[in-house]
Protein backbone atom coordinates (compact mmCIF):
# COMPACT_ATOMS: atom_id res chain seq x y z
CA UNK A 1 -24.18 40.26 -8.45
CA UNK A 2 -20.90 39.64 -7.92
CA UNK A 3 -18.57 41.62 -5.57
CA UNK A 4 -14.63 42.05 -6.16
CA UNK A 5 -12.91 43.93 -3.31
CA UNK A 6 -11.08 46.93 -4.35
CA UNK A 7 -6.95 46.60 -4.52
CA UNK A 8 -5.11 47.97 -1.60
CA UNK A 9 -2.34 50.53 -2.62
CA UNK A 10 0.64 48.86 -4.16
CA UNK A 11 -1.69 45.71 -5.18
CA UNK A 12 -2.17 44.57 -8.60
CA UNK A 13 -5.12 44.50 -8.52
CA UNK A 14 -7.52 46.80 -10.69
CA UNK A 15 -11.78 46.64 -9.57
CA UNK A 16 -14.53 49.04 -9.69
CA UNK A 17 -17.48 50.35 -7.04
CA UNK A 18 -16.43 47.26 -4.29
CA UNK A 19 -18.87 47.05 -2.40
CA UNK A 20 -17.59 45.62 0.96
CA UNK A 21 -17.94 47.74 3.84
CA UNK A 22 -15.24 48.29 7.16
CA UNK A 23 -16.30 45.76 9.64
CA UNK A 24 -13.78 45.61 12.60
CA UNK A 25 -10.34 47.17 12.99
CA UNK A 26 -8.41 47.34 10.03
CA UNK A 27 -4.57 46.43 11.15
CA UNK A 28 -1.11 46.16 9.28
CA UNK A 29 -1.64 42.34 9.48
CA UNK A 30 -4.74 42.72 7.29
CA UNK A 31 -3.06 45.08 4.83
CA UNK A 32 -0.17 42.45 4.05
CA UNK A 33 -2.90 39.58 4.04
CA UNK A 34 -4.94 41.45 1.58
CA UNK A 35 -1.49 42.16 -0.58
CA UNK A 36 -0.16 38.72 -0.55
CA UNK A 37 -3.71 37.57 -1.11
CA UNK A 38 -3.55 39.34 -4.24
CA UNK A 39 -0.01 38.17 -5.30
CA UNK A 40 -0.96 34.56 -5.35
CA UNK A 41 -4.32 34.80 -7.11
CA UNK A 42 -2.40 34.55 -10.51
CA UNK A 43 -0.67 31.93 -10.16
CA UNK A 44 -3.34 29.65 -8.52
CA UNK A 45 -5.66 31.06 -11.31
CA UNK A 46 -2.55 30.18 -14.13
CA UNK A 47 -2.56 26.47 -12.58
CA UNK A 48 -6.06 26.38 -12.90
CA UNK A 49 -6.33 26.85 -16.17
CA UNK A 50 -3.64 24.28 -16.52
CA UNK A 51 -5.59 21.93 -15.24
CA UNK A 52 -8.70 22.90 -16.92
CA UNK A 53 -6.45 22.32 -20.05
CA UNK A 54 -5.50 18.80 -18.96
CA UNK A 55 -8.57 17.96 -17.76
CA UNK A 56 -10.00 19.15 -21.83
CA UNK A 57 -7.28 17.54 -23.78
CA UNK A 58 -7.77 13.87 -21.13
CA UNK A 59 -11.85 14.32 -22.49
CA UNK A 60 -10.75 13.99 -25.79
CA UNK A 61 -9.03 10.72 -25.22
CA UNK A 62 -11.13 9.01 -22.55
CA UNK A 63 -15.13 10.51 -23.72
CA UNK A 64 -16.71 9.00 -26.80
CA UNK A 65 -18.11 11.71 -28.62
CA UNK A 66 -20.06 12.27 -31.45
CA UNK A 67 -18.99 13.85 -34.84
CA UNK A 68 -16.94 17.26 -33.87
CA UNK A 69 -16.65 16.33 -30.70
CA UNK A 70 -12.96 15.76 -30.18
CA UNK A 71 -11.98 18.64 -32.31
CA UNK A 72 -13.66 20.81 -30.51
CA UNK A 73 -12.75 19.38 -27.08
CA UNK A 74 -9.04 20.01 -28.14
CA UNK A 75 -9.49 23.33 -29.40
CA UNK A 76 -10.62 24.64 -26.09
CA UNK A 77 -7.95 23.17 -24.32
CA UNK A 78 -5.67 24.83 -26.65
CA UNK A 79 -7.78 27.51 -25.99
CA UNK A 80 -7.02 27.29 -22.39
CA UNK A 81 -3.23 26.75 -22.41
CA UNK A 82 -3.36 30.18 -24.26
CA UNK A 83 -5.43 31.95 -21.54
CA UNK A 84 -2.82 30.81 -19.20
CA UNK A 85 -0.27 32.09 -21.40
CA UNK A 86 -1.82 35.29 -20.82
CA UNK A 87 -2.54 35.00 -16.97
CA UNK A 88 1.09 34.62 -16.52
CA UNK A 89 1.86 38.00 -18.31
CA UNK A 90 -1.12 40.20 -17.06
CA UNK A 91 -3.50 39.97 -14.49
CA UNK A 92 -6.40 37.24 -14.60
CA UNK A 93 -9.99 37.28 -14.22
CA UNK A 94 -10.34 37.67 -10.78
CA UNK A 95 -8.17 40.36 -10.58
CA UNK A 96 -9.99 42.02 -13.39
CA UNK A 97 -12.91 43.09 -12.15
CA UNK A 98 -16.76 42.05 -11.98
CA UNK A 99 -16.82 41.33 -15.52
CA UNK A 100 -13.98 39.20 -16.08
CA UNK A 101 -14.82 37.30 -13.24
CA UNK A 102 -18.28 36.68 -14.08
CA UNK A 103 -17.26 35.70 -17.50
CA UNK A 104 -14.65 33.13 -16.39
CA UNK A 105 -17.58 31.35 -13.83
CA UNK A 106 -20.11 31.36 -17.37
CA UNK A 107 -16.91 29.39 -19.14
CA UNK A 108 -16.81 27.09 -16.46
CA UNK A 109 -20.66 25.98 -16.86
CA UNK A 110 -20.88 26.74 -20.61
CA UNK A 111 -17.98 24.28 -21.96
CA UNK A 112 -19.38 21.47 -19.77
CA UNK A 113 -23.23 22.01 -21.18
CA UNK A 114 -21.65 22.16 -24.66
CA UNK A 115 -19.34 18.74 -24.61
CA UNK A 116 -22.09 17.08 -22.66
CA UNK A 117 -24.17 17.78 -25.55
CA UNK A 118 -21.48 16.41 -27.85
CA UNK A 119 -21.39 13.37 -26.42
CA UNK A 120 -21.98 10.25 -28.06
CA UNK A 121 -24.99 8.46 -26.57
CA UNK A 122 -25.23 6.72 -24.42
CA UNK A 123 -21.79 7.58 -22.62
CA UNK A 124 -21.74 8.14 -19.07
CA UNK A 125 -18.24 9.43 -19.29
CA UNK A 126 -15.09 8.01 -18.18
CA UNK A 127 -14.65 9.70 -14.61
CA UNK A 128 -17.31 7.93 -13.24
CA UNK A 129 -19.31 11.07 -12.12
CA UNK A 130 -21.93 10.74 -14.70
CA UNK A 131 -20.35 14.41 -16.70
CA UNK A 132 -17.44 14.70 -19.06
CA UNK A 133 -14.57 15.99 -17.70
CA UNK A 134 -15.85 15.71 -13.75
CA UNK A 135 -12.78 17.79 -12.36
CA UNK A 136 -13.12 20.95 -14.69
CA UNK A 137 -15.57 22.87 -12.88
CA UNK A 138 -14.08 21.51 -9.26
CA UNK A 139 -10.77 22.82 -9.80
CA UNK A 140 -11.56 26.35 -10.18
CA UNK A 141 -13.48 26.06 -7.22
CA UNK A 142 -10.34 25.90 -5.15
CA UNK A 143 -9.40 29.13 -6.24
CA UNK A 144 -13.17 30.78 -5.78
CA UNK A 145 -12.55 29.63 -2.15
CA UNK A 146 -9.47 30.74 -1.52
CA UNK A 147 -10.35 34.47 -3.78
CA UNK A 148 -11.80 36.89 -0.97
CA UNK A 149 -15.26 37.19 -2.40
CA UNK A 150 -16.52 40.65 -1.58
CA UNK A 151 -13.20 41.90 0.25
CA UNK A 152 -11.36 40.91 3.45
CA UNK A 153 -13.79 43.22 5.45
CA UNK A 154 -17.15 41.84 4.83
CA UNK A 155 -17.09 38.06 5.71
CA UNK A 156 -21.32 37.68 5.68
CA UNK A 157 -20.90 38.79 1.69
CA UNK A 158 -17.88 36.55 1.09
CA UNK A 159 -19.11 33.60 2.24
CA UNK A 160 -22.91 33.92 1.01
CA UNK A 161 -20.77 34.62 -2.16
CA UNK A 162 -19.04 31.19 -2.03
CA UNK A 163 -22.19 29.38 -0.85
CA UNK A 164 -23.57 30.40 -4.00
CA UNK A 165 -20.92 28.97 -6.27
CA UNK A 166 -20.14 25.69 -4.29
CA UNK A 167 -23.97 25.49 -4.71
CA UNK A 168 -24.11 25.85 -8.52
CA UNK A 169 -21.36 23.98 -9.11
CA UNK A 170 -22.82 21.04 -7.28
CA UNK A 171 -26.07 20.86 -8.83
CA UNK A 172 -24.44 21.77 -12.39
CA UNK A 173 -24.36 18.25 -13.26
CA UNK A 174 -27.56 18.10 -12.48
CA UNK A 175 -28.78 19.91 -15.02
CA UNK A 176 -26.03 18.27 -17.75
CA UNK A 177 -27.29 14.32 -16.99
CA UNK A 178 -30.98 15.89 -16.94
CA UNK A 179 -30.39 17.43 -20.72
CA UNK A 180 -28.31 13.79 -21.87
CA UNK A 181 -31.02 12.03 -19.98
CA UNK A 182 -34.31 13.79 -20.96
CA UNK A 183 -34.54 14.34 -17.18
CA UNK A 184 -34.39 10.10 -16.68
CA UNK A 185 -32.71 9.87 -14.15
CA UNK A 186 -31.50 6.03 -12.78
CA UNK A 187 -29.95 5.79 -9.11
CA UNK A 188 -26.48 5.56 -10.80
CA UNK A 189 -27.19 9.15 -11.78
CA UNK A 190 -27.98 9.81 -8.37
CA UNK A 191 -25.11 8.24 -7.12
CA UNK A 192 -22.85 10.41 -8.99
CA UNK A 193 -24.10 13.93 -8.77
CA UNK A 194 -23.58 12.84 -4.75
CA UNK A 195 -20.30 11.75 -5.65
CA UNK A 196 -19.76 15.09 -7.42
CA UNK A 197 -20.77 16.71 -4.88
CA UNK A 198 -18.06 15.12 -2.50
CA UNK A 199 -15.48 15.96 -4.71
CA UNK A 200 -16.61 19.60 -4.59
CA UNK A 201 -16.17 20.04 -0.85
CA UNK A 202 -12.88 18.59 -1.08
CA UNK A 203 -11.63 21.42 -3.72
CA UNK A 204 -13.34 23.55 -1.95
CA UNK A 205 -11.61 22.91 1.30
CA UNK A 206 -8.16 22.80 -0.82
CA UNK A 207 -9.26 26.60 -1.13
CA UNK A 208 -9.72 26.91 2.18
CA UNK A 209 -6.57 25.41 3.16
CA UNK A 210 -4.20 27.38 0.75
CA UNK A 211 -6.27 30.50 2.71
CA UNK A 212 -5.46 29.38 6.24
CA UNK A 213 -1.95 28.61 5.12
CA UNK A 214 -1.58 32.34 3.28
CA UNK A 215 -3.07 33.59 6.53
CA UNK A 216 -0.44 31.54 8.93
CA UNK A 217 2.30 32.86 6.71
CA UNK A 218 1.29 36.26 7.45
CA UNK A 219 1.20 36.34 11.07
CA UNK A 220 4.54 35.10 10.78
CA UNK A 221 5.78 37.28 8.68
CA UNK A 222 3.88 40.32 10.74
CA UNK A 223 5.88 38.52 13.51
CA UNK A 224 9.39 39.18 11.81
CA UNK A 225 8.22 42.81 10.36
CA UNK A 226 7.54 43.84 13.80
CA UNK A 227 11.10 42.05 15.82
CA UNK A 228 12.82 44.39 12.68
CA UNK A 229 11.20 47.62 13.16
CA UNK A 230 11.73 47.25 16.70
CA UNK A 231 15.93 46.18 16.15
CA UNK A 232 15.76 49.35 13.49
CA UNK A 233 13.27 51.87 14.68
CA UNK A 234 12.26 50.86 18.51
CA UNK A 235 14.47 53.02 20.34
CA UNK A 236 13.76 56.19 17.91
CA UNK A 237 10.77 57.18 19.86
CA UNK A 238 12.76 57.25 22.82
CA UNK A 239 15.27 59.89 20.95
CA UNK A 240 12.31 62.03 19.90
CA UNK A 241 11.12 62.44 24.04
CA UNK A 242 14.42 62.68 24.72
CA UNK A 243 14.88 65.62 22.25
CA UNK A 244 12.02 67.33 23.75
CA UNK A 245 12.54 67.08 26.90
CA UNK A 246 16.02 68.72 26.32
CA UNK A 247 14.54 70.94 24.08
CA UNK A 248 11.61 72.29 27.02
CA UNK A 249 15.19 72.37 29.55
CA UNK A 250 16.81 75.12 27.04
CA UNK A 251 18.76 73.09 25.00
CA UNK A 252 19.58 74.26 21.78
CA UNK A 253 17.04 73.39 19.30
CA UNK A 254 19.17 73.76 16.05
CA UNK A 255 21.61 71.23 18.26
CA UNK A 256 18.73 69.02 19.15
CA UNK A 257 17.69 69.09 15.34
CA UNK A 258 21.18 67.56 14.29
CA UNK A 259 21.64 64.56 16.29
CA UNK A 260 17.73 63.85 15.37
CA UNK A 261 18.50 63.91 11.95
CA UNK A 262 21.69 62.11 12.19
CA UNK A 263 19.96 59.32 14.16
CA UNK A 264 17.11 59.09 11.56
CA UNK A 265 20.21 58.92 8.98
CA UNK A 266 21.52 55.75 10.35
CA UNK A 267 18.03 54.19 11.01
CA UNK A 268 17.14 54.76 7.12
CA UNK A 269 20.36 53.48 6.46
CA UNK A 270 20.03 49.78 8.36
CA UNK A 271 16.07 49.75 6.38
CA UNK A 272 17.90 50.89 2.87
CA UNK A 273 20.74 48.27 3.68
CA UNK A 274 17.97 45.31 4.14
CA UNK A 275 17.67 45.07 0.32
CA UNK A 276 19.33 42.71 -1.58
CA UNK A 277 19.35 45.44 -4.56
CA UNK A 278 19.61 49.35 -2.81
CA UNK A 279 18.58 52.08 -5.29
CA UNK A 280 21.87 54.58 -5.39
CA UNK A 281 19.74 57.67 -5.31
CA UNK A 282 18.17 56.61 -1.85
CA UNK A 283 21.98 55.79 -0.15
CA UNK A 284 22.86 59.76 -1.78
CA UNK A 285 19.85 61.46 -0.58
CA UNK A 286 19.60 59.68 2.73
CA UNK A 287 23.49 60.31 3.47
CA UNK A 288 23.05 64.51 2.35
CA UNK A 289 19.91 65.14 3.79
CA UNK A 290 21.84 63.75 7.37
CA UNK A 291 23.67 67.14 7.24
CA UNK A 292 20.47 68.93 6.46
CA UNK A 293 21.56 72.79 6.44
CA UNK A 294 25.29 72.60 7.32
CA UNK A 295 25.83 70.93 4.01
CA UNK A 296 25.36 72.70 0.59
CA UNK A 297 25.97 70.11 -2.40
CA UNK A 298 27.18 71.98 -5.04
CA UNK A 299 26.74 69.09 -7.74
CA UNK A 300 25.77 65.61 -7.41
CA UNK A 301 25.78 63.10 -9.71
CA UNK A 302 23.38 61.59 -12.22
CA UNK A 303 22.16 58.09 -10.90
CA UNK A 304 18.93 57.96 -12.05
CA UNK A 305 17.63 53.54 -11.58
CA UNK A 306 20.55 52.13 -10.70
CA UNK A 307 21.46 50.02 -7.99
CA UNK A 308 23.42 48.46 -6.23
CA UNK A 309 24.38 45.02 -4.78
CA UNK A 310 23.98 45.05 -0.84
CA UNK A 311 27.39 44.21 -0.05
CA UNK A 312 28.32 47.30 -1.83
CA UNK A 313 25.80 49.27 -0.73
CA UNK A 314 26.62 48.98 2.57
CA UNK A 315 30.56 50.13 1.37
CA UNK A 316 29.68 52.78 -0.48
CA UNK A 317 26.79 54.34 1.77
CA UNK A 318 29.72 54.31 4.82
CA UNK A 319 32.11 55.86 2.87
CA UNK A 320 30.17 58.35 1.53
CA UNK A 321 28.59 59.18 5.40
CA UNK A 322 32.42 59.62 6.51
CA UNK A 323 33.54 61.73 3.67
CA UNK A 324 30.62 63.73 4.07
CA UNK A 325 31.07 64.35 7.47
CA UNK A 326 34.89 65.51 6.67
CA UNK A 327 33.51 68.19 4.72
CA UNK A 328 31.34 69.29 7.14
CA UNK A 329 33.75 68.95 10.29
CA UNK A 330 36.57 70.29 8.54
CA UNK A 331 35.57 71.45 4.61
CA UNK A 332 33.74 74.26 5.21
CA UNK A 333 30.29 72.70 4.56
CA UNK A 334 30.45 73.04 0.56
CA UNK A 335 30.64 70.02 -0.76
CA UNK A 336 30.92 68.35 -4.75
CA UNK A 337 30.04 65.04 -5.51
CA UNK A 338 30.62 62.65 -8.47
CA UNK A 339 29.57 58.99 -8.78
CA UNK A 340 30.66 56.86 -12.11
CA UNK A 341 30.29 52.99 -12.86
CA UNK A 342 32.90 52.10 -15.57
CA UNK A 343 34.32 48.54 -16.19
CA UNK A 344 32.38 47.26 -13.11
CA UNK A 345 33.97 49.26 -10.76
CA UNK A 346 32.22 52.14 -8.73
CA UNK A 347 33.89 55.62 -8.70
CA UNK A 348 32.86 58.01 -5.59
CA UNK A 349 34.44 61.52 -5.89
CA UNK A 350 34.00 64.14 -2.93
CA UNK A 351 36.12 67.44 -3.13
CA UNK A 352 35.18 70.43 -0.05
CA UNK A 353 36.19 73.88 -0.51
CA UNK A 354 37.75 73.76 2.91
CA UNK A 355 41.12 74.58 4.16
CA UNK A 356 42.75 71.46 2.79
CA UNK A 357 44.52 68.54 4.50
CA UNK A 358 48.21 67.31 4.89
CA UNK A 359 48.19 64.05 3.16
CA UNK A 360 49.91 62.46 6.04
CA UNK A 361 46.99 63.05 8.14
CA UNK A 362 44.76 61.27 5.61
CA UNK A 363 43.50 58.13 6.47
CA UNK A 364 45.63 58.34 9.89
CA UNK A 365 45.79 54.73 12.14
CA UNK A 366 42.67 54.88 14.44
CA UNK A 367 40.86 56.83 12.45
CA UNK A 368 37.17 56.26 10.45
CA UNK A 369 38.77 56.97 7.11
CA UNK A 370 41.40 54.55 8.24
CA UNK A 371 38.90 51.93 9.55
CA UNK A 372 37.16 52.68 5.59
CA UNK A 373 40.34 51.98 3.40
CA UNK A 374 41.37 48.86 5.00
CA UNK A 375 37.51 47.61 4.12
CA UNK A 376 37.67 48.92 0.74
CA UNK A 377 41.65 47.30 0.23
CA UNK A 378 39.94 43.85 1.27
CA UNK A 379 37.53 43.95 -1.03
CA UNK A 380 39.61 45.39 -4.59
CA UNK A 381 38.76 48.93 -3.65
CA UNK A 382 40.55 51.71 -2.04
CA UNK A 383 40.53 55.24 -0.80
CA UNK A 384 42.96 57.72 -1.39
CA UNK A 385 43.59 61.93 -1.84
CA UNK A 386 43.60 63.12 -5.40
CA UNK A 387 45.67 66.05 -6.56
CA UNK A 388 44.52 69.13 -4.70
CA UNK A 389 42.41 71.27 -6.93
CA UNK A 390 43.95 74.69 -7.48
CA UNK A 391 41.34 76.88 -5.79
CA UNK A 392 41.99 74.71 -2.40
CA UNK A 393 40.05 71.92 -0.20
CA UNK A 394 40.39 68.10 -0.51
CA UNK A 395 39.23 65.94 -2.96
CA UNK A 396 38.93 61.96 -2.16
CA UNK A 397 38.09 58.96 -4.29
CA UNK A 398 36.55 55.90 -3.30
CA UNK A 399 36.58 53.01 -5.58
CA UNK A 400 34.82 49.47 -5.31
CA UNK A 401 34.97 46.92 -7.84
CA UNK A 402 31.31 45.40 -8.34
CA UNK A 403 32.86 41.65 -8.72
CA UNK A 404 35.17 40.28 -6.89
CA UNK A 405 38.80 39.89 -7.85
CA UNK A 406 40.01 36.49 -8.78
């Protein structure tokens, strides 16, 4: 029976009942292994099929068959091409399930049986290997090696799992030059199943190599996950005994609280800011939720998937962390805020029902707002006051064209 692990969350990956077991600890290395595992099964399996194809469509040209023969050698590479059609757009077998799988390792066997019987006889097949179309079982077999056969916990299962197939495949043409042969075997016949055989460890250990190299790349990339969490994130533990130490002393809790959540503000910030593409509703909510209590938003905007260019991002989450700290320092703590995209320029409103300001003290030299505009000016954008509203407070616009001006 065959055994498909079970997807880790976020995989695409969709099995049922695995039935590998925990065997060792389970680390974050082993989680991205497992996930980038998963990513590359479908494009291995698409360029298997590929080659399956090839491999159907060269058996047509260099076999001698008998009547129906070549048709129906064509036909299922056609047949093939299309199944790689589909492996591109969805998931493939392996990724499938038992089933699938299980039905993809029954092609592999059946379509060789079937064009060895529709050989013309007497032909020992152009390869040299004594079966038509030598390489299409042994490509596949790269892939079965490099698949982790009954999950990335449970290495007895995978590998009697892969002993079995390596096994079948080998003696599969066996069985085909026994059925053309009437089970007469010469020691050219011989010769060639041992040939096969070769030929079969070698895909095999292409498997095995695409494995170790998937498993290399992870470590390094484990590497690099860990040097960023620890420029982004290492010193936060630090904060947190620091905040309960002064906490335990008599320090203010509510106090304590806001420079935690501050600090966690500008950590989220530098992971949001790593993206090449940041979602808008993460740079809102992470810049708000900074202020926690002393900040009521009194109507935010609509943003719903969009998002926005790094480069940007990194503009427009600033801004809106400076003019949101205006309101709190000096606006009174209520706050309104509008965000537009028009013309491929970005549009960030914030108005405060605070005391107001003297536009001369806007933007003064020296200060953050100051630091913000000349940014914004060297990139097409700007900051400036808008008309005071009626009922009092401030109300700033930041704009940011999306492409730059030429």
């Amino acid at each position: 029976m065959l055994s498909v692990p079970a997807p880790r969350p976020g995989v695409e990956a969709a099995v049922d009942d695995p039935a590998s077991t925990l065997v060792g600890p389970w680390t974050p290395s082993d989680e991205l292994l497992e996930s980038t595992t998963y990513k590359l099964i479908r494009p291995f399996e698409t360029v298997a099929l590929l080659l399956q194809a090839t491999n159907l469509f060269a058996s047509a040209i260099n076999d001698r068959y008998g009547p129906g023969g070549v048709p129906a050698a064509l036909a299922l590479g056609a047949a093939h091409l299309a199944l790689a059609g589909v492996v591109v757009r969805h998931r493939g077998p392996l990724t499938r399930g038992r089933t699938w799988a299980a039905a993809w390792i029954a092609l592999i066997f059946v379509v060789q049986l079937l064009l060895a019987r529709l050989l013309a006889p007497g032909d020992f097949a152009a390869y040299g290997i004594g079966v038509p179309m030598g390489n299409y079982a042994l490509i596949p077999l790269a892939v079965f090696a490099f698949y982790p056969w009954g999950g990335f916990r449970n290495a007895r299962q995978r590998r009697l799992l892969e002993a079995g197939l390596i096994v079948a495949i080998v003696l599969h043409p066996l069985l085909i030059l026994g059925l053309m042969h009437r089970w007469e075997l010469t020691d050219k016949h011989l010769r060639s199943i041992a040939m096969y055989a070769g030929w079969a460890l070698v895909w095999f250990l292409v498997g095995k190599g695409m494995a170790w190299l998937c498993r290399i790349a992870v470590r390094v990339e484990t590497k690099a996950l860990s040097a960023s969490y620890t420029a982004a994130l290492g010193d936060l533990h630090t904060h947190v005994d620091r905040a309960a130490d002064e906490i335990e002393a008599g320090d203010d809790a509510r106090a304590v609280a806001r420079r935690l959540r501050l600090l966690t503000a500008t950590r989220r910030r530098q992971l949001l800011l790593q993206e090449d593409n940041v979602g808008a509703v993460d740079i809102f909510k992470n810049e708000i939720r900074a202020y926690g209590d002393r900040l009521e938003l009194l109507s935010g905007p609509a943003l719903g998937g969009l998002t926005i260019p790094r480069e940007h991002a990194v503009l427009l989450s600033q801004g809106l962390a400076d003019l949101l700290k205006n309101v709190v320092v000096h606006g009174g703590g209520s706050v309104e805020v509008d965000f537009d995209v028009a013309d491929a320029t970005m549009t960030l409103d914030v108005r405060d029902h605070g005391p107001g300001m003297d536009p001369d003290r806007f933007a003064a030299p020296g200060s953050s707002l100051e630091r913000l505009r000349k940014r914004l000016l060297e990139r097409g954008g700007d900051l400036h006051l808008l008309p005071a509203p009626l009922e009092g407070g401030v109300a700033v616009r930041l704009t940011l064209p999306l492409q730059p001006e030429r």
